[in-house]
N, C-alpha and C. Protein backbone atom coordinates (compact mmCIF):
# COMPACT_ATOMS: atom_id res chain seq x y z
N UNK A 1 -5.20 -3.78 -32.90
CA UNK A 1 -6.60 -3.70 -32.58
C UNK A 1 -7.38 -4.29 -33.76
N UNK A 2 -8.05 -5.08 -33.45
CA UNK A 2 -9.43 -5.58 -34.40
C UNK A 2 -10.25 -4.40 -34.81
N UNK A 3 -10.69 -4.97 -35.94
CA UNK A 3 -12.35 -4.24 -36.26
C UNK A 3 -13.24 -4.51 -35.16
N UNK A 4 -13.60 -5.81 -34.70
CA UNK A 4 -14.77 -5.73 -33.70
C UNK A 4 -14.24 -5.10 -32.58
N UNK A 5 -12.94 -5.25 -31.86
CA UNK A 5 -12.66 -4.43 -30.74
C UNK A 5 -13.28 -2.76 -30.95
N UNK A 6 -12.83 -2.31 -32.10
CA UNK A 6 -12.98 -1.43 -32.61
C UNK A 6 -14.45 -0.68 -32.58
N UNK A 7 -15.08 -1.63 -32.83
CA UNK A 7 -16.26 -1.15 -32.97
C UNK A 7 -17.07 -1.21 -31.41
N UNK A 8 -16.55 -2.73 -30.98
CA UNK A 8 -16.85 -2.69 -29.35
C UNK A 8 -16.55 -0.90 -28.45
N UNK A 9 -15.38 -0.57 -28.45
CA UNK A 9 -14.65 0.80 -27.90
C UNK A 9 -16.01 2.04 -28.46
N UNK A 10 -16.40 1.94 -29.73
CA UNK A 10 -17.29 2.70 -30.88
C UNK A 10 -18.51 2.43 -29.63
N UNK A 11 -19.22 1.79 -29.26
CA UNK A 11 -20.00 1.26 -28.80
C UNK A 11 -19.97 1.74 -27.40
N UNK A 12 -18.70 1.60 -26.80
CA UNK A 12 -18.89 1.98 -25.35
C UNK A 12 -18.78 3.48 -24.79
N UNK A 13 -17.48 3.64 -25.99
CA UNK A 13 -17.44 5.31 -25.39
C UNK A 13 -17.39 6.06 -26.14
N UNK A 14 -18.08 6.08 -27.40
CA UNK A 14 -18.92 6.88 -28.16
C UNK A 14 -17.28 7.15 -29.40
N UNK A 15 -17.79 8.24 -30.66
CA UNK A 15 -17.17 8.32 -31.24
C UNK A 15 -15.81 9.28 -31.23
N UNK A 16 -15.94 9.92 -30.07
CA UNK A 16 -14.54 11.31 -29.45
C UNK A 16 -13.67 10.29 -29.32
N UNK A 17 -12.97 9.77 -30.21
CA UNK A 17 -11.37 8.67 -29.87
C UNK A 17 -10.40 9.47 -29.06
N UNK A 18 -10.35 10.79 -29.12
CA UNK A 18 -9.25 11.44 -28.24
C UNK A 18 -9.78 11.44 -26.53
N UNK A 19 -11.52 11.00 -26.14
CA UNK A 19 -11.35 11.08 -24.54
C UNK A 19 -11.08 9.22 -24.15
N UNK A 20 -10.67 8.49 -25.30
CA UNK A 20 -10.28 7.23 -25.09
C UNK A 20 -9.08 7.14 -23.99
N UNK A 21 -9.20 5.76 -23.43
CA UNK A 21 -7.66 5.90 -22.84
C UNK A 21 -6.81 5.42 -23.28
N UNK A 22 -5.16 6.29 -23.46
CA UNK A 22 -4.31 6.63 -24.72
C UNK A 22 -3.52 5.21 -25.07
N UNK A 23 -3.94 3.79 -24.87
CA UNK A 23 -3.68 2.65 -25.19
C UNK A 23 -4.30 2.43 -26.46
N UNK A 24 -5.88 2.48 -26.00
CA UNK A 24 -6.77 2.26 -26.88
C UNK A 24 -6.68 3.53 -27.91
N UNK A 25 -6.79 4.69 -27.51
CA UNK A 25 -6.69 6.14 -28.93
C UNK A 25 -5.44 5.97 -29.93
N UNK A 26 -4.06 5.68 -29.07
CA UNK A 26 -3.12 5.01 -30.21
C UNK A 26 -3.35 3.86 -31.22
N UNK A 27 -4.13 2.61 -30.38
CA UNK A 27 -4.31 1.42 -31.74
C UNK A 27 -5.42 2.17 -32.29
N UNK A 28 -6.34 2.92 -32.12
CA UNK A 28 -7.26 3.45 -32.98
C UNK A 28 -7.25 4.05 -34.28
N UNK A 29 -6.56 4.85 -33.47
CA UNK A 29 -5.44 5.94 -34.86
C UNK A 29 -4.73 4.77 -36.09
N UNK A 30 -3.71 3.80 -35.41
CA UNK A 30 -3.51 2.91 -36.48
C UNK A 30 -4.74 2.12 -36.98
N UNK A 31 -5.20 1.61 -36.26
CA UNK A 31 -6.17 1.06 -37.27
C UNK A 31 -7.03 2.23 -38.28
N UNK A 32 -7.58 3.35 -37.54
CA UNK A 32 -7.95 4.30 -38.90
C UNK A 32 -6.91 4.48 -39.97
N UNK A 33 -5.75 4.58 -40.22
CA UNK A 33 -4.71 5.16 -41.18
C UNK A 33 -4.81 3.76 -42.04
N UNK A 34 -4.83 2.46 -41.56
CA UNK A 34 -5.04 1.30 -42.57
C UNK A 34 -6.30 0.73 -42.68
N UNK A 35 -7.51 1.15 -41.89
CA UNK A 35 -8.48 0.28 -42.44
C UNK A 35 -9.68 1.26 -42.64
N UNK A 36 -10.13 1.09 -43.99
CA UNK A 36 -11.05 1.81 -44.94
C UNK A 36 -12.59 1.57 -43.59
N UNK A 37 -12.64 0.08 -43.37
CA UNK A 37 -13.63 -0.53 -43.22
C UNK A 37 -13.85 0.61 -41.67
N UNK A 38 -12.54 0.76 -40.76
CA UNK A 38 -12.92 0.65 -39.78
C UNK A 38 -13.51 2.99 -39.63
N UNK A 39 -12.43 3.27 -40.95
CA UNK A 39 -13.10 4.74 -40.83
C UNK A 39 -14.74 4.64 -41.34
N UNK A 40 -14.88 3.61 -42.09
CA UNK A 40 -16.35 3.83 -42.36
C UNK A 40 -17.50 3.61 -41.16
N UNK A 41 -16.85 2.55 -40.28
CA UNK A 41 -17.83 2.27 -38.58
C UNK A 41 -17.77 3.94 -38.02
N UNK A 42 -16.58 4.41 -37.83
CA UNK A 42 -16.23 5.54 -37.48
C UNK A 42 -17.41 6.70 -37.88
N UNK A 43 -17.29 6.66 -39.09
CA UNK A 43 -18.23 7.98 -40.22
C UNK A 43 -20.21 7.46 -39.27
N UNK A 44 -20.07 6.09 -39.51
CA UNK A 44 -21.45 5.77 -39.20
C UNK A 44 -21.51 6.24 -37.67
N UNK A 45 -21.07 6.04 -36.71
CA UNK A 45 -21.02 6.32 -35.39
C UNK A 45 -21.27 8.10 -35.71
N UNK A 46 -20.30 8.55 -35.70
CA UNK A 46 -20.55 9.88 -36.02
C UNK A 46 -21.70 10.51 -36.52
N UNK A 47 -22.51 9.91 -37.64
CA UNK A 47 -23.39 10.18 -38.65
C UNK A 47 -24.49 9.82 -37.02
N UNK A 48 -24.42 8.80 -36.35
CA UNK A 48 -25.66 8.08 -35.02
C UNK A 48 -25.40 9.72 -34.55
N UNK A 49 -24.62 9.65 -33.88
CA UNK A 49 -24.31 10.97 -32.91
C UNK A 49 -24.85 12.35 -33.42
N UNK A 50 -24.61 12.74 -34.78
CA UNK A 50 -25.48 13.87 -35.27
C UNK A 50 -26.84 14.09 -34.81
N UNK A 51 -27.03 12.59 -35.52
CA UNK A 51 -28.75 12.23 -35.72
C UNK A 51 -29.11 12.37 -34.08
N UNK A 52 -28.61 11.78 -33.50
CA UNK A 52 -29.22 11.69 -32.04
C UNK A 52 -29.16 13.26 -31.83
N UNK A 53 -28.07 14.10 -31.50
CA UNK A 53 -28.50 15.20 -31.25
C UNK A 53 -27.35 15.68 -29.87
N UNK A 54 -27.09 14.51 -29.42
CA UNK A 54 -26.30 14.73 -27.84
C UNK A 54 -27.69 14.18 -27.23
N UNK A 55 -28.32 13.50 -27.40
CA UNK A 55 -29.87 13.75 -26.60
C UNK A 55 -28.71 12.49 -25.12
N UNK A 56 -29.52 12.76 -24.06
CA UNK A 56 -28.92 12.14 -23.05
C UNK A 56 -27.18 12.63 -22.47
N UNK A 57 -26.65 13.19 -23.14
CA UNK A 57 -24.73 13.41 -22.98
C UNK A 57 -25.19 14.69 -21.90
N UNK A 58 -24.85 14.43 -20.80
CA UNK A 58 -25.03 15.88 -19.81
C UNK A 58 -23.31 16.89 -20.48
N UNK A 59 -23.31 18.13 -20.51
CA UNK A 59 -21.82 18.69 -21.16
C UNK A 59 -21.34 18.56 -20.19
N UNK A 60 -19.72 18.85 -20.10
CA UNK A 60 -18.60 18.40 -19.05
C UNK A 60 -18.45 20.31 -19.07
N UNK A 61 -18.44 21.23 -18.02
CA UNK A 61 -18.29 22.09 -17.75
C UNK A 61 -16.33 22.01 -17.95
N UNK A 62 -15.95 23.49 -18.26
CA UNK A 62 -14.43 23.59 -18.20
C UNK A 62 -13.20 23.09 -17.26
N UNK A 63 -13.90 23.66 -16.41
CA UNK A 63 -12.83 22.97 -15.51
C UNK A 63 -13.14 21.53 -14.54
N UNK A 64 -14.09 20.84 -15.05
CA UNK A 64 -14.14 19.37 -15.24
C UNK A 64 -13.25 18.70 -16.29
N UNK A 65 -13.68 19.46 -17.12
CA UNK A 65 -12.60 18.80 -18.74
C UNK A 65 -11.16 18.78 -18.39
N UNK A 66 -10.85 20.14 -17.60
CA UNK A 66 -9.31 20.98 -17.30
C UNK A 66 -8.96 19.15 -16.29
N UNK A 67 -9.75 19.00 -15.09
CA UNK A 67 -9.39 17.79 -14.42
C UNK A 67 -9.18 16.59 -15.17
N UNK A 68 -10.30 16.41 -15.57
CA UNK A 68 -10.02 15.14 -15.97
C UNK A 68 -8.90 15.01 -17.16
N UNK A 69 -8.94 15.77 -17.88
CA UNK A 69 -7.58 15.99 -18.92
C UNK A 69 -6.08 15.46 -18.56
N UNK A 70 -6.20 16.21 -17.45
CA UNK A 70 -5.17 16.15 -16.71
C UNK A 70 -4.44 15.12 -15.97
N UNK A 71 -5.48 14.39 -15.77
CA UNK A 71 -5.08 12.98 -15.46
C UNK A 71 -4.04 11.95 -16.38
N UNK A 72 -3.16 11.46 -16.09
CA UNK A 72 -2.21 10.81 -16.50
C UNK A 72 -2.77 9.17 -17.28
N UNK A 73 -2.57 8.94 -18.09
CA UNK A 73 -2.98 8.00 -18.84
C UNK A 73 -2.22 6.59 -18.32
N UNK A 74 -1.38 6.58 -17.72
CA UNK A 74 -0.51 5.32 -17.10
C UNK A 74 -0.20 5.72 -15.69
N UNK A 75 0.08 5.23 -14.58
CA UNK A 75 0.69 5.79 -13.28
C UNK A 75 1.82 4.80 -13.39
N UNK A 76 2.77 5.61 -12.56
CA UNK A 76 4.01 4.43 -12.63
C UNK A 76 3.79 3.95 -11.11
N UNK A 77 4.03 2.87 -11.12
CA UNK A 77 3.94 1.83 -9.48
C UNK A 77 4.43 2.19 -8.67
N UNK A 78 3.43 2.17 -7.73
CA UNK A 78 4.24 3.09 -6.32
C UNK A 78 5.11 1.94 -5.45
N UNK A 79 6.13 1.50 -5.10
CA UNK A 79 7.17 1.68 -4.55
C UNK A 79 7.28 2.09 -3.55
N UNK A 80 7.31 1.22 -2.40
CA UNK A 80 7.93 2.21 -0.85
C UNK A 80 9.48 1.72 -0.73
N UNK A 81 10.01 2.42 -0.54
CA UNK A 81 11.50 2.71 -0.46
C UNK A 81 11.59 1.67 1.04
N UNK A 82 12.48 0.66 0.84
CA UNK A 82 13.15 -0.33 2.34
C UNK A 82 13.59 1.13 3.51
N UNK A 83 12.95 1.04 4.46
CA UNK A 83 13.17 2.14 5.48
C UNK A 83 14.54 1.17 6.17
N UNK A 84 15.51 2.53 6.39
CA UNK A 84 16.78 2.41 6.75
C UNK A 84 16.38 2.14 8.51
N UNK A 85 17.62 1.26 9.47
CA UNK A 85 16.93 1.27 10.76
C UNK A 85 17.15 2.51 11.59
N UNK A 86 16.37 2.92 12.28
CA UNK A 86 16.52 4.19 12.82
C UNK A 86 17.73 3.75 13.81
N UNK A 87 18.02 5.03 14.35
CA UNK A 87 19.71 5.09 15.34
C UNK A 87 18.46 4.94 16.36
N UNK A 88 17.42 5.76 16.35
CA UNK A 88 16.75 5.67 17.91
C UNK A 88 16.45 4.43 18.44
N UNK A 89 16.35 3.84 17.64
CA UNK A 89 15.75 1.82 18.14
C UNK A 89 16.96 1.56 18.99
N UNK A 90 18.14 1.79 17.76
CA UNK A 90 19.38 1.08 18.71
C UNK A 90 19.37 1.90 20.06
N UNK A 91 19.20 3.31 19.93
CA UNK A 91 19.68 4.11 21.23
C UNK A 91 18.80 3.20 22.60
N UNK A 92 17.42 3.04 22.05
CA UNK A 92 16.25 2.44 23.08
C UNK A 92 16.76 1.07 23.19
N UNK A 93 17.43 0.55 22.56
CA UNK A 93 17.76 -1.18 22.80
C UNK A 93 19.22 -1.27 23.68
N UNK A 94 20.15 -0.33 23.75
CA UNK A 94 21.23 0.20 24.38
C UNK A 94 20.58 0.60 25.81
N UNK A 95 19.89 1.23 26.00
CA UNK A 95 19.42 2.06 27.34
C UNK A 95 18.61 0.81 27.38
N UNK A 96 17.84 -0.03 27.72
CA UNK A 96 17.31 -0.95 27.60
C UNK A 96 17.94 -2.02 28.59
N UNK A 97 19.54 -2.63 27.63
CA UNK A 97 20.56 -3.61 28.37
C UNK A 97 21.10 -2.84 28.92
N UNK A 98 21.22 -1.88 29.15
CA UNK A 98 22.11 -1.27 30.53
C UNK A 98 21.48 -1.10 31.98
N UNK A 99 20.09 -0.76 31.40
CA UNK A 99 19.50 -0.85 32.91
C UNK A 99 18.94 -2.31 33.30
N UNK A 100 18.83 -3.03 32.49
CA UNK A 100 18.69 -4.94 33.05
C UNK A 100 19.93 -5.16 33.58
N UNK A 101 21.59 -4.81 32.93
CA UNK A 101 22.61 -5.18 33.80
C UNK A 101 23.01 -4.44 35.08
N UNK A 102 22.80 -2.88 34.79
CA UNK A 102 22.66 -2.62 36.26
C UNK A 102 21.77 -2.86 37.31
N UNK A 103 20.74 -3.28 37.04
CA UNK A 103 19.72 -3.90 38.25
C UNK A 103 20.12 -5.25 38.24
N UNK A 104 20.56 -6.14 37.57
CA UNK A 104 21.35 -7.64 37.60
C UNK A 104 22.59 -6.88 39.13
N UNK A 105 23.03 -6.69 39.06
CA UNK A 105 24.70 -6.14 39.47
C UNK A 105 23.99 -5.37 40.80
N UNK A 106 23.39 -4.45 41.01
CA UNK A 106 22.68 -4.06 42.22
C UNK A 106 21.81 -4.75 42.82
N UNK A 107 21.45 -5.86 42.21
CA UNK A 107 20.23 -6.58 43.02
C UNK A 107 21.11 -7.81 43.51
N UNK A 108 22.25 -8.41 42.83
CA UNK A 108 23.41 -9.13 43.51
C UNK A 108 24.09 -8.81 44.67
N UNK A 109 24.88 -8.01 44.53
CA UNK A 109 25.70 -7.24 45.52
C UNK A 109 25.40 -6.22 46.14
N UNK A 110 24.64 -4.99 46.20
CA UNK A 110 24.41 -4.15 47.09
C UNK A 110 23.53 -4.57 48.38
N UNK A 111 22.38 -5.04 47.55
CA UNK A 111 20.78 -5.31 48.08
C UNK A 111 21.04 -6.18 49.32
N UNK A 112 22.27 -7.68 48.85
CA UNK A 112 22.00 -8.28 49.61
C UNK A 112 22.73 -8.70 51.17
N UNK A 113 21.48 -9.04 51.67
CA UNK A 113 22.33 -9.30 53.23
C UNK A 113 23.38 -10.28 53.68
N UNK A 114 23.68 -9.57 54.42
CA UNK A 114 25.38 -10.15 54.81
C UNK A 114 25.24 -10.80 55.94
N UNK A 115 24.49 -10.47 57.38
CA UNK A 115 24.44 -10.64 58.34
C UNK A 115 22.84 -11.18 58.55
N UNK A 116 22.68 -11.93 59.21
CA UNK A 116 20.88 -12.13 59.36
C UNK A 116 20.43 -12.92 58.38
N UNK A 117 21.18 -13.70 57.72
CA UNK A 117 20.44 -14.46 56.44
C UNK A 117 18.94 -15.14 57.39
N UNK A 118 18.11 -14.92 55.97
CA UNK A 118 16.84 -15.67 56.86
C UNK A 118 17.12 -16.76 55.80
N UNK A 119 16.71 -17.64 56.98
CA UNK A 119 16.95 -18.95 56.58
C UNK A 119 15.08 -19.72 56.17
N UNK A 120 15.33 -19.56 54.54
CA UNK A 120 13.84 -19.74 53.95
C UNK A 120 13.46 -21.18 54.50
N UNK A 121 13.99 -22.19 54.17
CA UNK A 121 13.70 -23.20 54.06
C UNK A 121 12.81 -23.66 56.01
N UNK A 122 14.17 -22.91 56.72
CA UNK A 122 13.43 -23.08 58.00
C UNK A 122 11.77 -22.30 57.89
N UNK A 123 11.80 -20.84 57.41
CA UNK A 123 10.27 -20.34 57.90
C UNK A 123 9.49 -21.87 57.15
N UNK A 124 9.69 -22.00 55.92
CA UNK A 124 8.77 -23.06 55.74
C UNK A 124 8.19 -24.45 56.25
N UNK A 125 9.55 -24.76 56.74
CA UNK A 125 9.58 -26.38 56.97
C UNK A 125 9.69 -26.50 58.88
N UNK A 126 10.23 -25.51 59.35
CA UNK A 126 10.50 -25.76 60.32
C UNK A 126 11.80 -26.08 60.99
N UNK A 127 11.91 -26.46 61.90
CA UNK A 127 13.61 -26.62 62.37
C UNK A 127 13.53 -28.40 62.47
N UNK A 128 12.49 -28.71 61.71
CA UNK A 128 12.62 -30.30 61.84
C UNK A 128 13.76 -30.56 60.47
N UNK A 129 13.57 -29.93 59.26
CA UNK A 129 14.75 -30.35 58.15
C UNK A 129 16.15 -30.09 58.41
N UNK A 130 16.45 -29.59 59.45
CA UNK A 130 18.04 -29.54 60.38
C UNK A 130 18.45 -30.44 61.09
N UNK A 131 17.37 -31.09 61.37
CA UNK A 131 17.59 -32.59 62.51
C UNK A 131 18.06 -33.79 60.83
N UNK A 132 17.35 -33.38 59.91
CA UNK A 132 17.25 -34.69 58.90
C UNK A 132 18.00 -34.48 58.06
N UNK A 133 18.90 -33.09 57.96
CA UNK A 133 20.00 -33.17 57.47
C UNK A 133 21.14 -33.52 57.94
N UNK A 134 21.16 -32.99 59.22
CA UNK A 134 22.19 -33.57 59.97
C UNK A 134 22.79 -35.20 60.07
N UNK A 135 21.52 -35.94 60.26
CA UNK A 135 21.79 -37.03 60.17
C UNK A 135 22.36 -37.81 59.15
């Protein structure tokens, strides 16, 4: 972390480095332990904050603090697990081709007539395409 970062962070979310988020409160900490310059921004921020008073800071009641505390400083990536294929798909894709081949197989052979074929081509055409096949 820089001094100006440093002082930028000083700037945005005041001088409490511990309600920082714990990226930024860790390089903070190092940079306070080595830089004179940057505990002195620190002391001055602090010294603003006296002087001001809190004027404007509404307080964070307890169990606001208790929440937000509590909150995790990193989330780890959520991940949806590859869903395995269900047995029921296959069961529905099984019952599925069995009743297309048994209506294939009953609509062949049971259904159809043996005796009485109607003869399509005649309702359509007439008994004139029997004379013109014949020939």
């Amino acid at each position: 972390m820089t001094p100006e970062h440093f002082q930028t962070l000083l700037d945005r979310r005041g001088t409490a480095i511990g309600t920082w988020p714990w990226r930024d409160r860790r390089a903070a900490r190092r940079l306070l332990a080595q830089s004179a310059d940057a505990r002195d921004r620190l002391a001055e921020g602090e010294a603003l904050d006296r002087a001001l008073g809190g004027a404007g800071v509404a307080p964070v009641g307890p169990t606001l603090h208790a929440r937000l505390t509590a909150i995790p400083g990193h989330h780890p990536p959520s991940v949806r697990p590859i869903a395995e294929p269900r047995p029921l798909w296959w069961a529905g894709a099984t019952l599925a081709t069995a009743s297309l081949l048994t209506g294939l197989v009953l609509g062949t052979t049971l259904f159809a007539p043996t005796e009485d074929v109607v003869d399509i081509a005649g309702l359509a055409y007439g008994d004139t395409y029997l004379t013109e096949l014949s020939q």
